[in-house]
Every structure is written in structure tokens, then in C-alpha cells.
Protein backbone atom coordinates (compact mmCIF):
# COMPACT_ATOMS: atom_id res chain seq x y z
CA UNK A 1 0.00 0.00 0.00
CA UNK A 2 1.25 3.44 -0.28
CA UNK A 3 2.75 5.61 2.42
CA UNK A 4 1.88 7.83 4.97
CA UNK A 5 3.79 10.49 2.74
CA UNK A 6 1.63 9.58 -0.46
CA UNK A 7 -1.02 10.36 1.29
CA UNK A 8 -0.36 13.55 2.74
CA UNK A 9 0.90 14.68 -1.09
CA UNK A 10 -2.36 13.92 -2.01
CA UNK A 11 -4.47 15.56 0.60
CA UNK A 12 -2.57 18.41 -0.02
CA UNK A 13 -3.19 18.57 -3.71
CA UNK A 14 -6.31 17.63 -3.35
CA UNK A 15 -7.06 21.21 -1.16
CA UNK A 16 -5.25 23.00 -3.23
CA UNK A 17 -6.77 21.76 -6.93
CA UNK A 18 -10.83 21.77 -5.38
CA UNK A 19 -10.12 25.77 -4.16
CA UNK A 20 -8.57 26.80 -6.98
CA UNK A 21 -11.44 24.87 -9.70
CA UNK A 22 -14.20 26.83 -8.03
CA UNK A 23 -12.33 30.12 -8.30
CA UNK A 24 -11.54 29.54 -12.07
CA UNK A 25 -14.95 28.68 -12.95
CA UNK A 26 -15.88 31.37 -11.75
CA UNK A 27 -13.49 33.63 -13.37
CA UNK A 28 -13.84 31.85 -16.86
CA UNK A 29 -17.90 32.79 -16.39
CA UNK A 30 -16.94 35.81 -15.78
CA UNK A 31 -14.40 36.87 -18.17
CA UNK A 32 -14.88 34.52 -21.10
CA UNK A 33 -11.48 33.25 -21.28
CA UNK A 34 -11.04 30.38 -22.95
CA UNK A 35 -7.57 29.89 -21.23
CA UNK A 36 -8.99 29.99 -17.50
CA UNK A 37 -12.06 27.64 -18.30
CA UNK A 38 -9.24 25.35 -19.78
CA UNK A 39 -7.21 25.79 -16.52
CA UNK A 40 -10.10 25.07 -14.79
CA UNK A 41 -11.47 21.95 -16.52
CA UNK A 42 -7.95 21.20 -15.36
CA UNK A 43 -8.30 21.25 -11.83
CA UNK A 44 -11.22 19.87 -11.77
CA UNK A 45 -10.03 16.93 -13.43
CA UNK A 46 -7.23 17.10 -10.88
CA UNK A 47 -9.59 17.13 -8.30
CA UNK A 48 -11.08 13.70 -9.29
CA UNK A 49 -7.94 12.20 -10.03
CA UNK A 50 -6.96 12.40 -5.98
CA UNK A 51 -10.11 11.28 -5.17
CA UNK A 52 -9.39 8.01 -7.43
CA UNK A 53 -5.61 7.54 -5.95
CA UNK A 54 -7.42 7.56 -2.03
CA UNK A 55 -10.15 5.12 -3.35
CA UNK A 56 -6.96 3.21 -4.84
CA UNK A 57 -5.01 3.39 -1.75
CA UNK A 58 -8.32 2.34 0.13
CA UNK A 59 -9.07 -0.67 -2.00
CA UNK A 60 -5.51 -1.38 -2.01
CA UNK A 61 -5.35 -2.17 1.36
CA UNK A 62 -8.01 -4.95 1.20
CA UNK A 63 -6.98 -8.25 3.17
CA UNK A 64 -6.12 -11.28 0.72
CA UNK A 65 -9.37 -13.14 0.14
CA UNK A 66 -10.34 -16.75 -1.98
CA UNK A 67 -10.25 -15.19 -5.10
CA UNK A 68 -7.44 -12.65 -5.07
CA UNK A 69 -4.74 -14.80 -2.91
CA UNK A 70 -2.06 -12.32 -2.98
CA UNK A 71 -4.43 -9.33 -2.32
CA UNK A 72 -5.69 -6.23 -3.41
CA UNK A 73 -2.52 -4.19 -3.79
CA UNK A 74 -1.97 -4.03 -7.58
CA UNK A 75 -5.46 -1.63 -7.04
CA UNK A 76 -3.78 1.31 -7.22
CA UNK A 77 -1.48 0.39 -10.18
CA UNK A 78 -4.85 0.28 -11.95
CA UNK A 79 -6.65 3.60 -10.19
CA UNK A 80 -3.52 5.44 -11.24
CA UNK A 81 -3.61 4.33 -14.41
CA UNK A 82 -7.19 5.68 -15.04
CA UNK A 83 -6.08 9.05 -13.54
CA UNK A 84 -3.50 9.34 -16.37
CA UNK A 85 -6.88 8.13 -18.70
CA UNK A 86 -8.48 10.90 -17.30
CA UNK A 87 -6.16 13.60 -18.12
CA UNK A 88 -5.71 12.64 -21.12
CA UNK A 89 -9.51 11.79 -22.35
CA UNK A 90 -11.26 15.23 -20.52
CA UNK A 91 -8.52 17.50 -19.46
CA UNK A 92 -6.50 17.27 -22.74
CA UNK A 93 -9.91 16.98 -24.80
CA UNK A 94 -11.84 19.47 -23.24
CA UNK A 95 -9.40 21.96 -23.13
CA UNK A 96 -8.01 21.30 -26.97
CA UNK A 97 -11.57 21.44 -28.06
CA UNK A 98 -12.52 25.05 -26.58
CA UNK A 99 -9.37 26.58 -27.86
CA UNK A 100 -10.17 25.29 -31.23
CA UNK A 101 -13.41 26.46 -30.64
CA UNK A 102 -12.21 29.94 -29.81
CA UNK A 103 -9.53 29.96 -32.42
CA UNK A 104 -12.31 29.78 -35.18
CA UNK A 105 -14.72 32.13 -33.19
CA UNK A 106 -12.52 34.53 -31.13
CA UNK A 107 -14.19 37.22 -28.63
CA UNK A 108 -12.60 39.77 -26.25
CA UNK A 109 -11.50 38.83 -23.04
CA UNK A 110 -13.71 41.19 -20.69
CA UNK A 111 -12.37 42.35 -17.25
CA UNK A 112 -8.57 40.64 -17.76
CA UNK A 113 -7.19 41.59 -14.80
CA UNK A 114 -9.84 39.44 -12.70
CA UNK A 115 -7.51 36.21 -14.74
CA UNK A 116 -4.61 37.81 -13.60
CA UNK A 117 -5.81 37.88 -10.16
CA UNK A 118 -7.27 34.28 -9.87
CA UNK A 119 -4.25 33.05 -11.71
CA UNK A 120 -1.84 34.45 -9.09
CA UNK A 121 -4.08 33.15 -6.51
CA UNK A 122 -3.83 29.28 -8.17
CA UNK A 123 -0.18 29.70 -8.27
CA UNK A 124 -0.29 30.31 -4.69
CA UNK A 125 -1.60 27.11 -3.99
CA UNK A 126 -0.61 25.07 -6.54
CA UNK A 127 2.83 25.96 -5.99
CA UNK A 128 2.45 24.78 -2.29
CA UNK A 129 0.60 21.54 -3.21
CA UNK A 130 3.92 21.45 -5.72
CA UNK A 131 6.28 21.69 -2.80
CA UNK A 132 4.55 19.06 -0.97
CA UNK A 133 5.17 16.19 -3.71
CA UNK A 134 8.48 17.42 -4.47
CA UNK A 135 9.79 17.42 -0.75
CA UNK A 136 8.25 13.59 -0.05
CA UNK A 137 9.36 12.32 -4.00
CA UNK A 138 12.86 13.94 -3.15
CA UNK A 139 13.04 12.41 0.21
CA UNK A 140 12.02 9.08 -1.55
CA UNK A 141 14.65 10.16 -4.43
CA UNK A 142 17.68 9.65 -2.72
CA UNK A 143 21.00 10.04 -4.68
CA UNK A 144 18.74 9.18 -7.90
CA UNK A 145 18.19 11.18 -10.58
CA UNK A 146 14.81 12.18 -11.04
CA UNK A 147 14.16 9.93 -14.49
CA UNK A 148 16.12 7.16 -12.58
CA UNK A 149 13.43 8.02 -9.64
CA UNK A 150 10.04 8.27 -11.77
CA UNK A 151 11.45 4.63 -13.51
CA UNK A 152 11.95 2.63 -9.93
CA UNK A 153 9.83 4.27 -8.23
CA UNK A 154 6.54 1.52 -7.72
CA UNK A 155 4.69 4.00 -5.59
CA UNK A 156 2.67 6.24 -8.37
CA UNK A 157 0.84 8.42 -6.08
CA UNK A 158 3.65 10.66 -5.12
CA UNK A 159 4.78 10.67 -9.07
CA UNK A 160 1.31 11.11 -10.44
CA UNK A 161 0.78 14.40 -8.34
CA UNK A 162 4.31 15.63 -9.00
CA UNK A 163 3.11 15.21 -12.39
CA UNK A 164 0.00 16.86 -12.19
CA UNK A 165 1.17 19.95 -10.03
CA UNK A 166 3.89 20.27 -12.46
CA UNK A 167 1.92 20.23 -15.92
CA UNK A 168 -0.89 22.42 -13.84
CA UNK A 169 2.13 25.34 -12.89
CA UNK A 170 3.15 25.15 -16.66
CA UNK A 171 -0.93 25.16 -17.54
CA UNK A 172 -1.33 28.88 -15.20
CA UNK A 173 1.70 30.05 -17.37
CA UNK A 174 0.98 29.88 -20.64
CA UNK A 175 -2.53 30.50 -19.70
CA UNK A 176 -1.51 34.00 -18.31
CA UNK A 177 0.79 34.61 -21.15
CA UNK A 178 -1.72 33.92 -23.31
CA UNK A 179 -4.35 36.10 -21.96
CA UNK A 180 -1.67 38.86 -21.80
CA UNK A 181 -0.58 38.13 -25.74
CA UNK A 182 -4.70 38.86 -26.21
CA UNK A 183 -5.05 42.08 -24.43
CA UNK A 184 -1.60 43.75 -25.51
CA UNK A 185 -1.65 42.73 -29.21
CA UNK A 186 -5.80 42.80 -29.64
CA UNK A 187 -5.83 39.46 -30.87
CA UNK A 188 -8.43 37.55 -29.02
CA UNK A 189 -7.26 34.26 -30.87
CA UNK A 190 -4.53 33.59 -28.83
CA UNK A 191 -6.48 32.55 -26.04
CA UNK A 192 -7.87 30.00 -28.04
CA UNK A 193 -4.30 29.05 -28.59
CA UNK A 194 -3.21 29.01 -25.34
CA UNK A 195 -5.92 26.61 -24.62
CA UNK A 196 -4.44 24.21 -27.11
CA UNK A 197 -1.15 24.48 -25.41
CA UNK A 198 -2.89 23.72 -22.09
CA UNK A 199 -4.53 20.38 -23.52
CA UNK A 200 -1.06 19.89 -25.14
CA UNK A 201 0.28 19.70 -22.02
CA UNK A 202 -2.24 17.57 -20.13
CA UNK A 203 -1.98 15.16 -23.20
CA UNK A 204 1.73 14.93 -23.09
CA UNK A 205 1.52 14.27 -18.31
CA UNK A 206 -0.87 11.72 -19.12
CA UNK A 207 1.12 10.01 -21.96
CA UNK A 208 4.23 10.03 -18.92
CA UNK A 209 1.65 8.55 -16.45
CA UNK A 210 -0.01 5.93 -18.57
CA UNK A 211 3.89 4.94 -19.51
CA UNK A 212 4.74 4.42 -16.34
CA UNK A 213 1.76 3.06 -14.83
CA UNK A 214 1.81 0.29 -17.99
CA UNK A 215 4.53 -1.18 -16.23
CA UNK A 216 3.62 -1.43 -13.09
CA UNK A 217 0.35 -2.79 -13.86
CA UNK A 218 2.16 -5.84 -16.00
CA UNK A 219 4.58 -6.55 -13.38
CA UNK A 220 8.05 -4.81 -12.68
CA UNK A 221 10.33 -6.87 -10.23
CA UNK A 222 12.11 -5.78 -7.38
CA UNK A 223 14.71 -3.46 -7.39
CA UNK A 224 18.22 -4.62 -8.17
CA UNK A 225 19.46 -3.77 -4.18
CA UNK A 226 16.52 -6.04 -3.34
CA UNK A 227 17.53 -8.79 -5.56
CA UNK A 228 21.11 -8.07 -4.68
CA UNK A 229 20.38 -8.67 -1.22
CA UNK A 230 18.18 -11.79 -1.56
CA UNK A 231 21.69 -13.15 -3.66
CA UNK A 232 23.86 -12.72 -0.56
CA UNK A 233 21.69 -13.93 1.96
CA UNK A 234 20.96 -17.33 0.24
CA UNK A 235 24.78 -17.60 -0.67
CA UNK A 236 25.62 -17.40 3.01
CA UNK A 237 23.14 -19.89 3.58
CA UNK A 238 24.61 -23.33 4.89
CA UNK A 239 23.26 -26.30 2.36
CA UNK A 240 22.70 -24.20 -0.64
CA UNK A 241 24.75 -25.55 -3.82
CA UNK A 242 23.31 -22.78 -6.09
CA UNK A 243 20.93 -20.55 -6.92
CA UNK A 244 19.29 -21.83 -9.84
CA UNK A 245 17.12 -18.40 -10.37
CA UNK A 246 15.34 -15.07 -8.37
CA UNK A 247 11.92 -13.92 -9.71
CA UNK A 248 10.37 -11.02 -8.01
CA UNK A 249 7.46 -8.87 -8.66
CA UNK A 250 6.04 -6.18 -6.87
CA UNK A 251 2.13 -6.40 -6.04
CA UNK A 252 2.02 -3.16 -4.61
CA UNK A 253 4.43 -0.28 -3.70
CA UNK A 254 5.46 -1.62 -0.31
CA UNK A 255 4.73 -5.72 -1.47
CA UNK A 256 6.66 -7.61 -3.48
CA UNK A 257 6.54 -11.49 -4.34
CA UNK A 258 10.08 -13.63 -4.48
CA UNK A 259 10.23 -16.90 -6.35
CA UNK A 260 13.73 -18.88 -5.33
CA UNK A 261 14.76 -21.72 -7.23
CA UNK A 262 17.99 -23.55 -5.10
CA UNK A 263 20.11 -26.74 -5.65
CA UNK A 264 20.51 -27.41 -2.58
CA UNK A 265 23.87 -30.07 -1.14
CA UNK A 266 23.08 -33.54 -1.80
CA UNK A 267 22.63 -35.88 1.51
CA UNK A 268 20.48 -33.15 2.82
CA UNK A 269 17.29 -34.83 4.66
CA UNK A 270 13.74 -33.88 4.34
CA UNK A 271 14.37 -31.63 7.70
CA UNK A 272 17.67 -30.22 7.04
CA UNK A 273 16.00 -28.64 3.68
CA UNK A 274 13.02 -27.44 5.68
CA UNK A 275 15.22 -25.78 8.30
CA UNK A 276 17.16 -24.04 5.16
CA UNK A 277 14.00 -23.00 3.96
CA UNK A 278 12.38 -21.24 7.11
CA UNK A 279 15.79 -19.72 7.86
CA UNK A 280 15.79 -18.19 4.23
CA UNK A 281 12.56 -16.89 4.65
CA UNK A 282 13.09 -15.36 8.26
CA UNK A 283 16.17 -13.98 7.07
CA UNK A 284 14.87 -12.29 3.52
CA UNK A 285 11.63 -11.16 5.64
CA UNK A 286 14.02 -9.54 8.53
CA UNK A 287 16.35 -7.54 5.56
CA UNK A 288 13.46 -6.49 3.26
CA UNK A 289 10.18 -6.06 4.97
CA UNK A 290 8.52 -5.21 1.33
CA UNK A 291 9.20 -8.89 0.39
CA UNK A 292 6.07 -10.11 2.28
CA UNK A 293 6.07 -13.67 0.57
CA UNK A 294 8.49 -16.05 -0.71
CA UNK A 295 8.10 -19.44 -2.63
CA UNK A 296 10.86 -21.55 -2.38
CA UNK A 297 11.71 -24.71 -5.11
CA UNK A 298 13.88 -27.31 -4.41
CA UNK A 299 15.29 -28.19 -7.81
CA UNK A 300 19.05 -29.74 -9.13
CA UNK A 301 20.71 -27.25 -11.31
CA UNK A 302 20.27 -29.76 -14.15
CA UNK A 303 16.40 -30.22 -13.28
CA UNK A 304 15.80 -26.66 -13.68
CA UNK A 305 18.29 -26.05 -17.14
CA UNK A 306 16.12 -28.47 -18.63
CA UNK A 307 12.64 -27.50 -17.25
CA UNK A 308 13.73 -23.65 -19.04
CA UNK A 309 14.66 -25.53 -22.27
CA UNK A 310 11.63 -26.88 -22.38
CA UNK A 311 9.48 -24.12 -21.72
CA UNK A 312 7.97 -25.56 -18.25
């Protein structure tokens, strides 16, 4: 399930996106900008989106059950991947549609300055919404890069909003560019256009998300510490010839799956394999927390070369 931290990046982006909807509405009613009812199809849509991720992080916590044996977790792979749907399908469409709308049949922007105002105001709070996912994804970061981050990362809350806040600070600047380009040059067209800009954007975050998400929903394994780690710890175990292969795969953000295949020492009994297998497990559990289960095959070296030749 996702952390304390992913939550509290979506609460506050949540806050921020619902105040700042309601004020643009308003101020696209008012003003008949094409730009600020874009921006604020946008937050709405943001809006939603962290209302999906809580319902994701809500169903993914769900106990393991006769039907879904390994549980509920791979939930919010799913929720976030219908937030990046989302984006793309009514924030990008929406907002591409009205500025072509406006681009054919441009009007004057009346009261401008009433944008400007509300537009300040949304940067206000999206910015600290912004701050929010940046502080708990750098924490998370470590001495990653952030592409290196977005890629291992198999928590997509704390991505998706960084996302979102990022592609909605870029939306409030081109939409305020755009609704100055109108009123300085007369041209009430390039609202329009900076309402295709906006859905450009939105269409581009939700191509990232739905990327990323795709991957996580068809199964990414463990990081390469993890697997590292799971290496050493069976090679100091006593009785183990070799390690014939690792699988892992992560079911949620903080639950991953291992599959062992050992050869273990011949003249091993029944119980001195058992004991080799509960100390394994205790061991992995103890050193990675996140692995919460582990299947473990007894199989020769040989066995298992010829089981992968022949597809088994």
C-alpha cells in the first residue's frame, strides 16, 4: 500500500486543486477566457484524479481473500492508471476542443485583470501543493536522478501528483501569457491558442503517467538492491549448492513477491531442507520487509536447465 507520505501529497493537492477549480470557474464565467475555463477543466479533473488515488489506496489495502490470494494491492497500479486516462480523455480533450473552438470564433477577453488575479491566486496554492510532492518524492529520491526516480519508483501516487502539479504550474503560465498576448496585441485568438497548449500539455503528463503506470500494472520486479540482497543472503546460507534463479514482482508499492529456485547439497534430509528453507525466509523477511512472501523450489541445477529448455 502506499505511504503515509503519499497520502499527505495527495491531501494536499487535493485542497489545493478543489479551491482553486471553483475560483476559475468562476473567473472563466466571468471573463470569457477560454484559457482559464481550460485551466479550470484542469483542476477539476485534478480534483477527481486524488479522489481516485485515495479510493486506490483504500481498495488497495483490502486483506487477501479466496479469489485474489495475494491481495488487493496491484489496485492502485490500476486507479492510477485511469487518472493518467483521465487527463488525457477530458482534461487534454476538453481543453483542446474550446481553444479550437475559440480559435475559429474569437471574442474579447472582458475584465482581464480578474484572470490575472485568480491566476496568481492558483499559483499560490498550486505551488504549495507542488512543494509538498516534491519534498516527499525527493526524500524518496535519494542520490537518484529524477528519471532514474520516476522509472523505480513503484509508488505512483507521489509521481502522479508531481506530475499533475507540475503540468498544472506550466498550464497557469501559458494560460496568463496567453491572456496577456490577447489584451496587448488585440488578438483575441490567442487565447484559443493558449488553450491548445494547455490540452497539449495535459496530453503529453498523461502520456508520462499511462507509460509508467503500464509497467507497473504488467509486473516490474524488485529493485536490483533487493535482488542483490536476496543473492547474498541465500549464498551465506549453509546447504545451498546454487541458486538456480530469483523472480520477483512487486504487487504493490510496499509488497513484493520472491520466487527462489535452489540446488541445494546432496545428503540433505527432508528436515535439514526445511530448516534451510524457514531460515531463508526469516532472514529475507528480517532484511526487506517489502518482500512479504516467498516461494521456495527445491530443484538440481540440471532439473531446472532443462525444465527452461523446455518451456515448463
Amino acid at each position: 500500500m502506499a505511504s503515509s507520505g503519499s497520502k499527505k501529497v495527495i491531501y494536499a493537492a487535493l485542497v489545493g486543486n478543489s479551491l482553486i477549480a471553483v475560483t476559475k470557474f468562476a473567473a472563466a464565467v466571468f471573463t470569457g477566457s477560454s484559457a482559464m475555463f481550460s485551466e479550470a477543466v484542469h483542476s477539476l479533473v485534478d480534483s477527481g484524479n486524488q479522489w481516485l488515488l485515495l479510493y486506490g489506496i483504500k481498495r488497495a489495502r483490502q486483506p487477501a481473500d479466496e479469489h485474489h490470494p495475494f491481495g488487493y494491492g496491484m489496485e492502485l497500479y490500476f486507479w492510477s492508471f485511469v487518472v493518467a486516462i483521465l487527463i488525457f480523455g477530458v482534461g487534454a480533450g476538453v481543453s483542446i476542443y474550446e481553444g479550437v473552438q475559440r480559435v475559429i470564433q474569437p471574442h474579447p477577453i472582458t475584465s482581464p485583470y480578474v484572470n490575472y488575479a485568480v491566476l496568481g491566486l492558483a499559483m499560490v496554492f498550486e505551488g504549495v501543493a507542488w512543494l509538498v510532492a516534491f519534498r516527499e518524492f525527493n526524500r524518496a529520491k535519494g542520490r537518484r536522478t529524477w528519471v532514474a526516480e520516476i522509472r523505480f519508483s513503484k509508488d505512483p501516487t507521489v509521481f502522479t501528483v508531481l506530475f499533475e502539479d507540475s503540468a498544472a504550474m506550466l498550464g497557469l503560465v501559458v494560460a496568463m501569457a496567453g491572456i496577456a498576448a490577447a489584451q496587448a496585441f488585440d488578438m483575441p485568438v490567442l487565447d484559443g491558442v493558449a488553450a491548445i497548449l494547455i490540452g497539449t500539455i495535459l496530453a503529453v503528463t498523461a502520456g508520462l503517467l499511462a507509460y509508467e503506470c503500464k509497467g507497473l500494472l504488467i509486473g516490474e520486479g524488485a529493485g536490483g538492491a533487493v535482488v542483490r540482497g536476496i543473492r547474498q543472503i541465500v549464498d551465506a546460507q549453509e546447504g545451498i549448492k546454487s541458486i538456480n534463479e530469483i523472480l520477483t514482482m512487486h504487487l504493490g508499492p510496499a509488497d513484493v513477491l520472491a520466487n527462489l529456485s535452489l540446488d541445494f547439497k546432496d545428503g540433505l534430509s527432508a528436515n535439514d531442507v526445511e530448516r534451510a528453507v524457514s531460515a531463508l525466509e526469516r532472514a529475507i523477511k528480517e532484511t526487506y520487509p517489502e518482500v512479504t512472501r516467498i516461494f521456495i523450489e527445491a530443484q538440481s541445477a540440471t532439473g531446472h536447465a532443462d525444465a527452461a529448455r523446455n518451456g515448463d
